[in-house]
Protein backbone atom coordinates (compact mmCIF):
# COMPACT_ATOMS: atom_id res chain seq x y z
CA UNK A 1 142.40 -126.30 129.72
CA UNK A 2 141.55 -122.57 129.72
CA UNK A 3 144.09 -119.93 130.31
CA UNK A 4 142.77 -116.54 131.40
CA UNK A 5 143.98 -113.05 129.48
CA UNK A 6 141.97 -110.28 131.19
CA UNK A 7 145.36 -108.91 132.39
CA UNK A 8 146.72 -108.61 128.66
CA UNK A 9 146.96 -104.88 128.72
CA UNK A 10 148.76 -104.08 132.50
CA UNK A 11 150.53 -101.95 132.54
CA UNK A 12 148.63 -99.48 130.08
CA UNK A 13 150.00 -97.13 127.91
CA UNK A 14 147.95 -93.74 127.15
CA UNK A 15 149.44 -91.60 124.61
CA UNK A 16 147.08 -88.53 125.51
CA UNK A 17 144.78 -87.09 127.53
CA UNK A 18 143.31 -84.67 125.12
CA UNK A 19 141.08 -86.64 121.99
CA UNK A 20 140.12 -85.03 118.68
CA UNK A 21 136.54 -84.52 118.10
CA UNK A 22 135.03 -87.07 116.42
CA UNK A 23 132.35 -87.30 113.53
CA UNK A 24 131.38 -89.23 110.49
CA UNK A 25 128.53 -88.54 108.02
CA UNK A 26 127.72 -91.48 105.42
CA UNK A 27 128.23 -90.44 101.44
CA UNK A 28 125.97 -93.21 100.44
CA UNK A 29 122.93 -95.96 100.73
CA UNK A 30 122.53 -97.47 104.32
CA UNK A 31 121.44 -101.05 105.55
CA UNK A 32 118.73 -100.40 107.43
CA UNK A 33 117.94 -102.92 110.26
CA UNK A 34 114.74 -102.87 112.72
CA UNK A 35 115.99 -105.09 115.53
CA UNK A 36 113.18 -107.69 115.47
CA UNK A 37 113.89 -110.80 112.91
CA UNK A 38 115.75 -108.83 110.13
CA UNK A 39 119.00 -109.49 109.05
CA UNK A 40 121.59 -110.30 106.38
CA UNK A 41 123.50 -113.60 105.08
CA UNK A 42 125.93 -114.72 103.14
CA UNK A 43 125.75 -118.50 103.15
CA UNK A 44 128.51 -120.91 103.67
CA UNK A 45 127.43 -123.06 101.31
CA UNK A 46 127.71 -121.05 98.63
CA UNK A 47 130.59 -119.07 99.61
CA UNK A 48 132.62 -120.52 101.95
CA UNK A 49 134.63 -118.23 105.14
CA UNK A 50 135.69 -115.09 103.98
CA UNK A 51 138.92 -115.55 105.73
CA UNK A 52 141.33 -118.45 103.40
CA UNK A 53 143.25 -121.39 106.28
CA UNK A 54 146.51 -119.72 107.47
CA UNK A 55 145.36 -116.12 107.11
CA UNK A 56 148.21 -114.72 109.94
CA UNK A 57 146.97 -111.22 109.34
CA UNK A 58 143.44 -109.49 108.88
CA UNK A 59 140.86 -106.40 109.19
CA UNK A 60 137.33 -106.34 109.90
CA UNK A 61 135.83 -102.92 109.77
CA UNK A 62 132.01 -101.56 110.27
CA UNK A 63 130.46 -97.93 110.14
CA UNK A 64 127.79 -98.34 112.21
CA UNK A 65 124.75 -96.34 113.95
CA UNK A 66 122.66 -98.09 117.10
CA UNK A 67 119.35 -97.26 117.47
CA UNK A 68 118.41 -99.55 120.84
CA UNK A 69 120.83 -100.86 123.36
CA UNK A 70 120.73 -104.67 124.72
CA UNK A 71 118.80 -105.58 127.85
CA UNK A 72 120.22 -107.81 129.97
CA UNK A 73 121.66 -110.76 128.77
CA UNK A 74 121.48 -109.64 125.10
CA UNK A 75 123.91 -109.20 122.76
CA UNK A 76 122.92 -107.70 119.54
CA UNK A 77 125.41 -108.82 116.74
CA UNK A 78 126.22 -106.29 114.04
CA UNK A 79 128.19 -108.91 112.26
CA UNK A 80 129.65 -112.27 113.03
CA UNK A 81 131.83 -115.25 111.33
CA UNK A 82 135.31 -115.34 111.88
CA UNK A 83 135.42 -112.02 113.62
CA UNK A 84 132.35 -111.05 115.62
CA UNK A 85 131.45 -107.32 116.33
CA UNK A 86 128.21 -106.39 118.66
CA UNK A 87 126.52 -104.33 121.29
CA UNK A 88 126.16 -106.05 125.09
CA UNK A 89 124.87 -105.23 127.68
CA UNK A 90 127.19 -106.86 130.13
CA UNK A 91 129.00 -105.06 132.91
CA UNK A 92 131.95 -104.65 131.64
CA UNK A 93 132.40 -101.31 130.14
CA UNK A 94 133.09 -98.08 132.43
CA UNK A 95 129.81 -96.06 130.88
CA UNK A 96 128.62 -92.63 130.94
CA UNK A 97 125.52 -91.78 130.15
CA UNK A 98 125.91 -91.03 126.30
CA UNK A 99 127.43 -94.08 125.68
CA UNK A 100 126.84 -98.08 125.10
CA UNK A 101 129.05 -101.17 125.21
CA UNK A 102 130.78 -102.69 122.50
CA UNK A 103 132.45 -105.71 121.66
CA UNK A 104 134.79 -107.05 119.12
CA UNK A 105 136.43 -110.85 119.12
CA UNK A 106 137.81 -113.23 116.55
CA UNK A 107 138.19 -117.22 116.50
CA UNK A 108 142.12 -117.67 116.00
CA UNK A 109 143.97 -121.05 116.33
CA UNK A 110 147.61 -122.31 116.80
CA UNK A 111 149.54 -125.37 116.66
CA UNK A 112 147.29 -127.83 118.59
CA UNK A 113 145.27 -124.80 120.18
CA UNK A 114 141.35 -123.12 118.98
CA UNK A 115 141.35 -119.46 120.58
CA UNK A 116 138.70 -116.76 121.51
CA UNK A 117 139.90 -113.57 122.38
CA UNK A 118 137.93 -110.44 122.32
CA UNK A 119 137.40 -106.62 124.00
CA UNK A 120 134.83 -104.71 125.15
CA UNK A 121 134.92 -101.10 124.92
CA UNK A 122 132.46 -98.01 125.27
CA UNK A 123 131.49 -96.45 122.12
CA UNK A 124 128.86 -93.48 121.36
CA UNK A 125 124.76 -93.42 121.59
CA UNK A 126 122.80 -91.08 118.80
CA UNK A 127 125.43 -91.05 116.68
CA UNK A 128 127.75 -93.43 113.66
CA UNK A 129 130.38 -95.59 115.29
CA UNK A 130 133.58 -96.81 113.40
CA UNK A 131 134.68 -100.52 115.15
CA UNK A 132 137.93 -102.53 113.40
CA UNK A 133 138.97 -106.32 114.82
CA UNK A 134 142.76 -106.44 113.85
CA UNK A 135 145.09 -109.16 114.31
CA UNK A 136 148.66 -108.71 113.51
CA UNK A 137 151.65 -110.73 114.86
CA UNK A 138 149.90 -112.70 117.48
CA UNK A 139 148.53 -109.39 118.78
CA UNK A 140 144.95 -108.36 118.52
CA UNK A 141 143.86 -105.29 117.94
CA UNK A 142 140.61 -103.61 118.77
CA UNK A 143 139.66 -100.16 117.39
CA UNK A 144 136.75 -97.98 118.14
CA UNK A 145 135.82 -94.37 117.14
CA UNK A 146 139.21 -92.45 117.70
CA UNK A 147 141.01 -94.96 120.29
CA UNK A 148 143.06 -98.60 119.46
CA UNK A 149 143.94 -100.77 121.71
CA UNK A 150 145.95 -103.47 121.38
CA UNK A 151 146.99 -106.77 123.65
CA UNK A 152 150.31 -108.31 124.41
CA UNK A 153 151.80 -110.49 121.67
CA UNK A 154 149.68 -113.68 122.02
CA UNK A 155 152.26 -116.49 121.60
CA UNK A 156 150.10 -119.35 121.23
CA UNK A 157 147.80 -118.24 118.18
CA UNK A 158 149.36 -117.62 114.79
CA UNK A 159 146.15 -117.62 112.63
CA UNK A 160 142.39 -117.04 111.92
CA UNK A 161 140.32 -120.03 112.25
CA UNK A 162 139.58 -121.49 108.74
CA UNK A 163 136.89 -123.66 110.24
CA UNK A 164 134.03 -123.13 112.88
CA UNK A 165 132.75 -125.76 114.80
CA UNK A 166 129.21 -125.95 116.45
CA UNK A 167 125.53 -124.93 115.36
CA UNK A 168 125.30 -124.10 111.41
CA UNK A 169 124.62 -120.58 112.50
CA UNK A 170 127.92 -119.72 113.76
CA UNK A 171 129.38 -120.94 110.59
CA UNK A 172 127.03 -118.89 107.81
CA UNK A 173 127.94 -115.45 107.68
CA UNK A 174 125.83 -112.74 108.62
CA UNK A 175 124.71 -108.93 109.44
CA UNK A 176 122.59 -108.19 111.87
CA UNK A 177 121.78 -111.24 114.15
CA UNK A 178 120.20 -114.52 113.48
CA UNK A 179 117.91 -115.70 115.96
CA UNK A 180 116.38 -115.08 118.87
CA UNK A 181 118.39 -117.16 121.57
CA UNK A 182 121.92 -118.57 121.50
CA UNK A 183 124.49 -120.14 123.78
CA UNK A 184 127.14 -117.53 124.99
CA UNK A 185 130.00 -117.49 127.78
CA UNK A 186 130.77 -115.44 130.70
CA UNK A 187 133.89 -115.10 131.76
CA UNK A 188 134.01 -117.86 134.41
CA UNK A 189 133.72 -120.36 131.58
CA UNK A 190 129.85 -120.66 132.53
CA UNK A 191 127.31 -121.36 129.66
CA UNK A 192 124.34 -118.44 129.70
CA UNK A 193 121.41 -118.18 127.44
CA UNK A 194 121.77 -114.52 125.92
CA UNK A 195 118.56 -113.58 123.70
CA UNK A 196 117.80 -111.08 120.90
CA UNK A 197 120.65 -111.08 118.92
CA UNK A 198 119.13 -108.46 116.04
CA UNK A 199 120.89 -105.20 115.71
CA UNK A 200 118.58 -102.59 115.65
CA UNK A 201 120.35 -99.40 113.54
CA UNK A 202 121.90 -98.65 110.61
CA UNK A 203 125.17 -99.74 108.82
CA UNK A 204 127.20 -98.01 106.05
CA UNK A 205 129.67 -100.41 105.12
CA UNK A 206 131.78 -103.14 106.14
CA UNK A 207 135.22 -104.30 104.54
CA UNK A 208 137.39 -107.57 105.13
CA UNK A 209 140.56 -107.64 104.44
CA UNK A 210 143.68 -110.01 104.56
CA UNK A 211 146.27 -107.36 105.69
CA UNK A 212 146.16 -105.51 109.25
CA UNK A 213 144.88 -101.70 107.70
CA UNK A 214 145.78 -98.22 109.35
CA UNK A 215 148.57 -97.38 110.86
CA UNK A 216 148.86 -99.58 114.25
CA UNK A 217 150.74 -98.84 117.58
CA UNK A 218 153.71 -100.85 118.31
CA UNK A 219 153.38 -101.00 121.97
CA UNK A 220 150.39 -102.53 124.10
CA UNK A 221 147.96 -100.18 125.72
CA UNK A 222 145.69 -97.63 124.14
CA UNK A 223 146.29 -95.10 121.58
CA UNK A 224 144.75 -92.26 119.50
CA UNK A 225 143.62 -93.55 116.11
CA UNK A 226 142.31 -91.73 112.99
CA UNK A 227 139.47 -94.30 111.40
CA UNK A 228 138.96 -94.42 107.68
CA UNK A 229 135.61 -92.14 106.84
CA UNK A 230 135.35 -94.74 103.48
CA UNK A 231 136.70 -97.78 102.67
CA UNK A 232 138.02 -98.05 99.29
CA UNK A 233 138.75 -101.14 97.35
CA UNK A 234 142.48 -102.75 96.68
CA UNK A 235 144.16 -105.95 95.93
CA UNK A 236 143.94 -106.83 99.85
CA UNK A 237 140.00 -106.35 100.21
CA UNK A 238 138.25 -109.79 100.36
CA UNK A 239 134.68 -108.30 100.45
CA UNK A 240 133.46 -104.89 100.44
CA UNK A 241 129.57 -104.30 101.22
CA UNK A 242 128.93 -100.09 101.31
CA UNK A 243 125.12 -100.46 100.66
CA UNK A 244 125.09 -98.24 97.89
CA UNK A 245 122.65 -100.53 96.16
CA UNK A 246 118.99 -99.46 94.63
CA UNK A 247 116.81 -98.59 97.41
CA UNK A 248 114.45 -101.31 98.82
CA UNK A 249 116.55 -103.98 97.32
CA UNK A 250 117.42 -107.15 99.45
CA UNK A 251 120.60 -107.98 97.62
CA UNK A 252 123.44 -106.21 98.50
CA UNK A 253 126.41 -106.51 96.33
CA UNK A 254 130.34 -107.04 97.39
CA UNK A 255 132.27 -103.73 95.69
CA UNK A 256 135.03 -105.96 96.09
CA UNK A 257 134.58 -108.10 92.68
CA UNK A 258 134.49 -110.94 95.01
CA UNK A 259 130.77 -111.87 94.27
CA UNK A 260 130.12 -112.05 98.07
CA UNK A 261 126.28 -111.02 97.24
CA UNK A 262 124.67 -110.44 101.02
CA UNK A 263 120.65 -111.44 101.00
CA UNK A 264 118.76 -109.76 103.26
CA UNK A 265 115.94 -111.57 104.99
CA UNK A 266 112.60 -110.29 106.53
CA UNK A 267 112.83 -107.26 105.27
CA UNK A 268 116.34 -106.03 105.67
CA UNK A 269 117.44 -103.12 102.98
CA UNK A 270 119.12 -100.11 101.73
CA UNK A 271 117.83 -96.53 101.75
CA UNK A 272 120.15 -94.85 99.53
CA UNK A 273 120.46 -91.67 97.34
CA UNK A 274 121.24 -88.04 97.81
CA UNK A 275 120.62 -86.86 100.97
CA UNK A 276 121.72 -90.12 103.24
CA UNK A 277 123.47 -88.27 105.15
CA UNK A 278 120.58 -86.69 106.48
CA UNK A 279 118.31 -88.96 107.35
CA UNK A 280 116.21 -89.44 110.60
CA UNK A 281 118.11 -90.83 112.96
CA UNK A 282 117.07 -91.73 115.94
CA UNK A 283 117.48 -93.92 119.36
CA UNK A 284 114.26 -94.92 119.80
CA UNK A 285 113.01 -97.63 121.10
CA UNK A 286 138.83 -95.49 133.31
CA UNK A 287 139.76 -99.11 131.93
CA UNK A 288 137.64 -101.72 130.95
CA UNK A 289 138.00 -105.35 130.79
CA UNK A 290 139.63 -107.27 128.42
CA UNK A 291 138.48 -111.02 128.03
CA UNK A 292 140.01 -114.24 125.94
CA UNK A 293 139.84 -117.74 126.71
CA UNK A 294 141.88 -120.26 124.84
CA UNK A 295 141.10 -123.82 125.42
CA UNK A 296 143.01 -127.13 123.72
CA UNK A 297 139.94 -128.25 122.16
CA UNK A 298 137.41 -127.55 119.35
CA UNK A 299 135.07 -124.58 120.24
């Protein structure tokens, strides 16, 4: 049984017209990704989800900087597990020309019930991008640059899922993508092959963490938010990957004291050092939709 949530966030809520301007420069190394077989992992195996069973509350964060934008039916993943954050290049963002689509989701489950609920959202071309997935209170929480949105309390999902079913690559953790086709879902349900999955950019850092971070509106609808320019370590940080590592290493270490070592593969890796901030960087090569499907059985 699926029930349908694209009309979580009617009627919305805009808190003003008038937006900050926005900017970011990184203080440190980089992860530095090409977009053809490179990527990132952090093995189950070895270390298990990041997110602990009956985890009612989380963050996942990412700096990030795309250098290529999906074709059709591509998704490229920035980072995926629990909580999955990308680019798409689906329909379903209201674009201008300076901009790309976006999308964050999370696996979540309640009593007798395996969720996927997600949001796709325009965020900036030639230029860092701050995305958060935030669940709180049966509410999820999406934020992007200098807007959050968040859904309608979501009754029938309490927690993270603690356990993913399907191919081993859905369950490993990763940065960056992971092969070159997979099985996706459109919104009528309707299985779709979606191919190239490797990010092609830059990313600064990426935290987890088992509290919902930043100060988060208490309404549905969207909002003006303020995104953390660095992510610092606490007692609530479950991994912590900045990327300030040697340059040209593989091995990217968790600040966290978690020992959540990320292995890059095919040539993933840092450049660090002074001057990060200004390196090269370059694209070369109204309301949106929001999306969710719960269904009563395993995904």
């Amino acid at each position: 049984m699926f029930i349908n949530f694209r009309f979580l966030l009617s009627p919305i809520l805009v808190l003003s017209l008038v937006a900050p301007a926005f900017s970011f420069e990184p203080s440190g190394g980089v992860l530095v990704l090409d977009g053809e077989d490179d990527y990132a992992i952090l093995p189950l195996a070895e270390h298990g989800y990041i997110f602990p069973k009956e985890t009612d509350e989380f963050t996942v964060e990412v700096w990030f900087y795309p250098k290529s934008e999906p074709k059709a039916k591509e998704r490229h993943i920035i980072l995926g597990q629990q909580a999955v954050i990308g680019l798409t290049a689906e329909d379903e963002c209201e674009l201008n020309q300076n901009q790309l689509c976006a999308y964050g989701f999370a696996f979540l489950v309640g009593k007798g019930v395996r969720a996927f609920i997600g949001i796709e959202k325009p965020i900036e071309r030639d230029q860092w991008n701050y995305m958060a997935v935030i669940f709180k209170d049966s509410s999820f929480f999406l934020a992007y640059n200098d807007e959050i949105l968040r859904t309608s309390r979501i009754n029938r999902v309490n927690f993270v899922a603690a356990h993913l079913l399907g191919p081993k690559q859905f369950k490993d953790f990763f940065v960056g993508g992971y092969a070159e086709d997979r099985v996706i879902f459109d919104n009528d349900h309707r299985e779709v092959l979606g191919r190239r999955t490797h990010f092609h950019g830059l990313i600064d850092a990426i935290r987890f963490s088992n509290i919902a971070r930043h100060d988060l509106p208490i309404a549905h609808g969207f909002w003006l938010f303020d995104p953390p320019h660095r992510f610092l370590n606490d007692e609530h940080t479950l991994a912590l990957w900045d990327f300030n590592d040697k340059e040209g290493t593989n091995r990217f270490e968790d600040t966290s004291g978690n020992g959540r070592t990320l292995i890059g593969m095919n040539g993933a890796t840092v450049v660090g050092g002074e001057g990060v901030g200004n390196l090269e960087i370059y694209p070369d090569t109204s309301v949106t939709t929001t999306w969710g499907q719960i269904k009563s059985e395993s995904f």
